[in-house]
Protein backbone atom coordinates (compact mmCIF):
# COMPACT_ATOMS: atom_id res chain seq x y z
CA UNK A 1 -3.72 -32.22 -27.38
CA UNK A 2 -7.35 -30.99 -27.51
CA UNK A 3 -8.94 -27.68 -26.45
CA UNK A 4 -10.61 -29.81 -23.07
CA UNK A 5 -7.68 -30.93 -22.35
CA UNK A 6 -5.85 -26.98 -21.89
CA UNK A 7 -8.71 -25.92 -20.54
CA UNK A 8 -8.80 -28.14 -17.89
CA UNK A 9 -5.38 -28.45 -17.45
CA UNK A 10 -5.29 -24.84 -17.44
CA UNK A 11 -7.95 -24.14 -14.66
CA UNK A 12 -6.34 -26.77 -12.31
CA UNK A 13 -3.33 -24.21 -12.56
CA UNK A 14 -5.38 -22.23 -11.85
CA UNK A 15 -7.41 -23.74 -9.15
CA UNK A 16 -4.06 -24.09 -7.55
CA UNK A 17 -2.94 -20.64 -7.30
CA UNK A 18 -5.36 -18.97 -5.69
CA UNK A 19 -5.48 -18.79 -1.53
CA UNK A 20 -8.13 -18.22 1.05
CA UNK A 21 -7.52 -16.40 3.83
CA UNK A 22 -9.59 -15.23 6.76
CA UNK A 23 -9.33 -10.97 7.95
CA UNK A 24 -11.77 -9.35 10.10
CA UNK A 25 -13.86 -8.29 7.77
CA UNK A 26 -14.28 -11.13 5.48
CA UNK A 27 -12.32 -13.32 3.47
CA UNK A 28 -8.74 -12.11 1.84
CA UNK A 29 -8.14 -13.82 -1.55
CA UNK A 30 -4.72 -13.97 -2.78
CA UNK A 31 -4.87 -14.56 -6.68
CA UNK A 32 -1.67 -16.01 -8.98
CA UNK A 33 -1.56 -12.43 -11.03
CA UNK A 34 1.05 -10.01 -10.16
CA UNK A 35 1.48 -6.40 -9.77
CA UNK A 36 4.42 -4.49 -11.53
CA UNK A 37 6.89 -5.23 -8.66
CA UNK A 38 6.04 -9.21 -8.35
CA UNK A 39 3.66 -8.76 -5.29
CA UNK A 40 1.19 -10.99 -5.51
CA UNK A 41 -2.56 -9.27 -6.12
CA UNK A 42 -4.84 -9.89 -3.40
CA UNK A 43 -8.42 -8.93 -3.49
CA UNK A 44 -11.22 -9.38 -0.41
CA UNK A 45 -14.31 -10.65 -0.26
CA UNK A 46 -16.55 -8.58 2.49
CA UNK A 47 -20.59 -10.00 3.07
CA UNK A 48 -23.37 -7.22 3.08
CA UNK A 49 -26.88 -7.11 4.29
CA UNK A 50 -29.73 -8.89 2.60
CA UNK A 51 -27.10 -11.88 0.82
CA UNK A 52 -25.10 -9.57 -1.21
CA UNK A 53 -21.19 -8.91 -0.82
CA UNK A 54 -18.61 -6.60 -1.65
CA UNK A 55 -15.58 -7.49 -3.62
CA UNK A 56 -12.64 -4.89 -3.27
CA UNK A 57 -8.88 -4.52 -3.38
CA UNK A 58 -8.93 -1.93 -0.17
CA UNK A 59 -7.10 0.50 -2.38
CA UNK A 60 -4.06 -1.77 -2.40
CA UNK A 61 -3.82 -1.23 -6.38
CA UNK A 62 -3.48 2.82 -6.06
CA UNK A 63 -1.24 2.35 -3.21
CA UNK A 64 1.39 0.40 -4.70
CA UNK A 65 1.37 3.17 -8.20
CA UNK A 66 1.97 5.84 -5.34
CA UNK A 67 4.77 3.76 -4.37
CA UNK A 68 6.68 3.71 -6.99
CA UNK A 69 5.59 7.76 -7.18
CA UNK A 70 2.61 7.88 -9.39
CA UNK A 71 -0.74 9.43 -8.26
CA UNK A 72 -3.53 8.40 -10.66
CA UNK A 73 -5.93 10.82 -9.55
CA UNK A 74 -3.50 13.79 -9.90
CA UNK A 75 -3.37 12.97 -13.50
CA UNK A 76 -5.69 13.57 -15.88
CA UNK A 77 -4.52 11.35 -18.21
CA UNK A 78 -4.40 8.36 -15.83
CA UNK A 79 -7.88 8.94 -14.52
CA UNK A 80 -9.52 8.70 -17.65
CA UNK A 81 -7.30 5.53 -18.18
CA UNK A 82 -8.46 4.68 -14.75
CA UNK A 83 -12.26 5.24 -15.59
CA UNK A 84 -11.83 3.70 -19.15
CA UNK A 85 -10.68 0.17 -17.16
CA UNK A 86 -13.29 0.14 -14.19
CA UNK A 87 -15.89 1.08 -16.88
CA UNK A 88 -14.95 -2.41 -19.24
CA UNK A 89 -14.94 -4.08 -16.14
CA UNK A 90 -18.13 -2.84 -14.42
CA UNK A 91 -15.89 -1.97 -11.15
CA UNK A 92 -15.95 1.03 -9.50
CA UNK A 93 -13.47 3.13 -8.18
CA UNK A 94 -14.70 4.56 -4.55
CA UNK A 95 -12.12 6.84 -2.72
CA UNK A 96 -9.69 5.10 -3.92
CA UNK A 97 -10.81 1.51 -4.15
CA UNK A 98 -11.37 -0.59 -6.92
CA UNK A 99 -14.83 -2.60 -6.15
CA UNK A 100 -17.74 -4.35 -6.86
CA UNK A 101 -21.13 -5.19 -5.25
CA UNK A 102 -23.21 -8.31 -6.51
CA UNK A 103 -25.59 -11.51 -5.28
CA UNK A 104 -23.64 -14.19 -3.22
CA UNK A 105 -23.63 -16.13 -6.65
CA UNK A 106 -21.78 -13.63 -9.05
CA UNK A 107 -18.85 -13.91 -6.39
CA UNK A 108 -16.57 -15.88 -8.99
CA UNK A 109 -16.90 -13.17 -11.88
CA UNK A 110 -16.63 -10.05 -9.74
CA UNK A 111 -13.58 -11.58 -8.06
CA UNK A 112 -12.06 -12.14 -11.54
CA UNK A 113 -13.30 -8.43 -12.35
CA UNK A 114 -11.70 -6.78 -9.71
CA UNK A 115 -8.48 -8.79 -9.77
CA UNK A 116 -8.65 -7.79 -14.06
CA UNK A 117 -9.29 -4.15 -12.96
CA UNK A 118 -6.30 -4.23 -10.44
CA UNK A 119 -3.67 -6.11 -12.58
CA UNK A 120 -5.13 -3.45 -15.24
CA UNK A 121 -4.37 -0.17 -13.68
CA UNK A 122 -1.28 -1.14 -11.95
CA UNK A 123 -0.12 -1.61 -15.30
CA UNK A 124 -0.11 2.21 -15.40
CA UNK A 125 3.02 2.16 -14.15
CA UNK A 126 4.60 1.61 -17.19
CA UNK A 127 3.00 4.97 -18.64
CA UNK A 128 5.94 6.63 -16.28
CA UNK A 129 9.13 8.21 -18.23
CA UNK A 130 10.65 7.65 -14.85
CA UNK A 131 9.91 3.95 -15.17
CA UNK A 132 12.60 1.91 -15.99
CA UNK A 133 12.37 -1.86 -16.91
CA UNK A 134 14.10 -4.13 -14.27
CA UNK A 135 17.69 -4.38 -16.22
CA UNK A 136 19.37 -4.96 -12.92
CA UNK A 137 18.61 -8.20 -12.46
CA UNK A 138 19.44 -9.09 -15.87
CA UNK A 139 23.02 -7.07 -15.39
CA UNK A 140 23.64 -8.75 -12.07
CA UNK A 141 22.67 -12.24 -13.43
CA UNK A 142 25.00 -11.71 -16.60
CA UNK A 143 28.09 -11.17 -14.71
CA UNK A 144 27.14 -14.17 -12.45
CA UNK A 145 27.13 -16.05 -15.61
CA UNK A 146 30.52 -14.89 -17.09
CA UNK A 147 32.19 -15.44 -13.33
CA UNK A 148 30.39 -18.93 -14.03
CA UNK A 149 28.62 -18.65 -11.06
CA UNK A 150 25.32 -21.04 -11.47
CA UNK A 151 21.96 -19.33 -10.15
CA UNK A 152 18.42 -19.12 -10.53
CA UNK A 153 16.40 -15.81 -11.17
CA UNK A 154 12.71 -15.00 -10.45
CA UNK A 155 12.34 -17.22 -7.82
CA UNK A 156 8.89 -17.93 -5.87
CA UNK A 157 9.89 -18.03 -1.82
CA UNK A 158 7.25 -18.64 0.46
CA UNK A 159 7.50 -16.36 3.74
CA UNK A 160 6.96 -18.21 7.45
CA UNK A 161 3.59 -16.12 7.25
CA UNK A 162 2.72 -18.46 4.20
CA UNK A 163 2.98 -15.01 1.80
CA UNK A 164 4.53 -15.83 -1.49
CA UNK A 165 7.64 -13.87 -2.49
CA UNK A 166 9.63 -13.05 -5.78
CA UNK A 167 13.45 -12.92 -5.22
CA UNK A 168 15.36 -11.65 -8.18
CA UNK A 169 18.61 -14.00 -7.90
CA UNK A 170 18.86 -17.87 -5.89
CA UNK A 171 22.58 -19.05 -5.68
CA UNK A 172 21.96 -22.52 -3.84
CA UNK A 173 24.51 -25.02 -6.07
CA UNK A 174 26.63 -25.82 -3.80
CA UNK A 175 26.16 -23.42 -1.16
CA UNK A 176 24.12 -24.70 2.18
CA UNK A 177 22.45 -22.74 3.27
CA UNK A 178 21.26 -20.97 0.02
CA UNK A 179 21.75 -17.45 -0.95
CA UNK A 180 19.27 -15.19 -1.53
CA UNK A 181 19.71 -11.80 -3.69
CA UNK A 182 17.56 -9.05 -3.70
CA UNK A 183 19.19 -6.37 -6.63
CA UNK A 184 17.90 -3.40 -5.86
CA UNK A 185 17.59 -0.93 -8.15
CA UNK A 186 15.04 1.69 -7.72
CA UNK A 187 12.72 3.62 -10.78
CA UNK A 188 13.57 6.87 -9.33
CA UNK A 189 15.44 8.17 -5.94
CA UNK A 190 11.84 9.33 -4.84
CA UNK A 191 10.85 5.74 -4.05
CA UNK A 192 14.43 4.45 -2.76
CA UNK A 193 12.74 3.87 1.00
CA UNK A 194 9.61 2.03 -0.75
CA UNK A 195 11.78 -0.25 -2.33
CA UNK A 196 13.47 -1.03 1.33
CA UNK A 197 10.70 -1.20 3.23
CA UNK A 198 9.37 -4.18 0.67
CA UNK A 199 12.85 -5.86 0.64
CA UNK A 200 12.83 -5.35 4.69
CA UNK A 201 9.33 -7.09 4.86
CA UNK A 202 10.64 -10.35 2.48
CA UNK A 203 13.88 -10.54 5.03
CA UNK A 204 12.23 -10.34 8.23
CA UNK A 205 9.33 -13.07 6.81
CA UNK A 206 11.91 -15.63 4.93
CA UNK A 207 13.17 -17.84 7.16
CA UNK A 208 16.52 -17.10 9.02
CA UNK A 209 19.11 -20.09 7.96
CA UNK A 210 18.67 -18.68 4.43
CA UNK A 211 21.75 -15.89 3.18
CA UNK A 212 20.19 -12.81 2.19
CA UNK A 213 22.22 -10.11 0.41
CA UNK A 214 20.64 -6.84 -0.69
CA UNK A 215 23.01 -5.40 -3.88
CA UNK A 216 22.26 -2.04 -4.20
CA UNK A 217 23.01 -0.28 -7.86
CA UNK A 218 25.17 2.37 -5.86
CA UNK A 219 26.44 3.50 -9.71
CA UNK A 220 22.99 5.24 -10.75
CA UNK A 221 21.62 6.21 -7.15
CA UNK A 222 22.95 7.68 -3.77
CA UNK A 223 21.53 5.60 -0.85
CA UNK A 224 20.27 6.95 2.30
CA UNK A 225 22.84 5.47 5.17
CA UNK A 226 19.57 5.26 7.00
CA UNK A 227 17.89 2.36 4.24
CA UNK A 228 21.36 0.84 3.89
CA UNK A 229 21.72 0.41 8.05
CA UNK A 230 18.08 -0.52 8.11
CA UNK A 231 18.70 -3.58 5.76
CA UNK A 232 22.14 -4.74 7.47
CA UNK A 233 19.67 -5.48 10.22
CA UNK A 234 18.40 -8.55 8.48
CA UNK A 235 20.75 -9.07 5.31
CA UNK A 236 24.58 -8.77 4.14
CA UNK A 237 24.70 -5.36 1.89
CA UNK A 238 26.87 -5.64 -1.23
CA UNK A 239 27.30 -2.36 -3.49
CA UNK A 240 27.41 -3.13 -7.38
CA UNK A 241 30.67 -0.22 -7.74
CA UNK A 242 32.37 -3.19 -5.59
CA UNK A 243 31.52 -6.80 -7.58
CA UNK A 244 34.68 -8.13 -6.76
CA UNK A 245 33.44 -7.88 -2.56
CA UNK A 246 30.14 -9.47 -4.06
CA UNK A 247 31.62 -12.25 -6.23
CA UNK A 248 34.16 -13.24 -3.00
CA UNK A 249 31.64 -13.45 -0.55
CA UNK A 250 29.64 -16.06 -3.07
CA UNK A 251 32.76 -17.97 -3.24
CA UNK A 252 33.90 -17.86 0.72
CA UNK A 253 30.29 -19.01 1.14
CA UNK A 254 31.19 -22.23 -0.66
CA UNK A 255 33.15 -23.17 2.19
């Protein structure tokens, strides 16, 4: 294979992944690069006077570290980190924002700045001790495989709004209509309703003749009976102290 070859094979993929999309200020761009919790990164394109634009995330980046209960700017440590990316990448942080301002023309590179900057400092994240990697999934999965249970993991579902979304677990071998597990399992009990609220938002937008079953790591964390009643609105909750409920349901859903 030759280097023209990957690198045209590789901006197709490219090409591909990106989406367009319309707001009332401009146009929203959702990009194939991920934050931390799979969400897809999408950054907005916003016109100016006198043919210039503004290229921004609208904050979304700093919003989704507070989320998972880190505040950049509280931390001196992270700003500078914060500073040291936007300054590599010529973006600019303004309350809060990570943006750009250019010509009409430089639109491609400061798009591919700001969505660099973003996938950047939500990488921050990791500089957390409460920040665990996601070993849920891969405990869930395991036990799946030893009750020989055949499933997919990290699986791409589009929403009925069009929005991509990551679930952690597909069970759809013989099982019509597919399940859909979302193993939740939380960095720290300060961001337990964050992590509902997203899971919430990927029910209510995935189509309804799917199975959805939120499994909540009950063994490390207490759950508020408020989140757990909130997500038997729109999905079957399993508790990981009780696999054996989890593992029957899978079966009985075999017919």
């Amino acid at each position: 294979m030759e280097c023209a070859q990957i690198i045209d094979k590789t901006l197709k993929e490219l090409k591909i992944g990106f989406k367009c999309i319309p707001y009332d200020r401009g146009l929203g761009i959702v990009t194939p690069y991920l934050y931390p919790d799979n969400d897809l990164i999408e950054i907005y394109v916003e016109e100016l006077t006198g043919k210039r634009i503004r290229v921004t995330d609208l904050g979304e980046t700093l919003r989704h570290l507070v989320s998972q209960g880190i505040d950049v700017l509280s931390s001196s440590k992270r700003k500078f980190m914060l500073e040291q990316i936007s300054k590599r990448l010529h973006v600019q942080v303004v309350e809060g924002r990570l943006e750009k301002e250019g010509a009409v023309a430089d639109v491609g590179n400061m798009l591919l700045d700001v969505a660099a900057a973003a996938n950047s400092v939500a990488g921050l994240v990791f500089t957390s001790k409460a920040y665990e990697p996601a070993e849920f999934p891969e405990e869930v999965s395991g036990y799946l495989k030893s009750k020989e249970i055949e499933h997919e993991t990290n699986v791409k579902v589009v929403g009925e709004t069009g929005r991509n979304y990551h679930i952690n677990i597909r069970i759809n071998h013989q099982v019509k209509p597919e399940i859909l597990v979302e193993t939740m399992s939380p960095s720290q009990q300060g961001v337990m309703s964050s992590v509902v609220n997203k899971v919430v938002r990927e029910w209510v937008d995935i189509d309804g003749e799917r199975r959805k079953v939120s499994l909540l790591n009950d063994i490390d964390f207490h759950w508020h009976i408020t989140d757990i009643l909130l997500l038997e609105k729109y999905s079957m909750v399993h508790r990981w102290s009780e696999k054996d409920a989890f593992i029957d349901y899978i079966v009985k859903s075999r017919g």
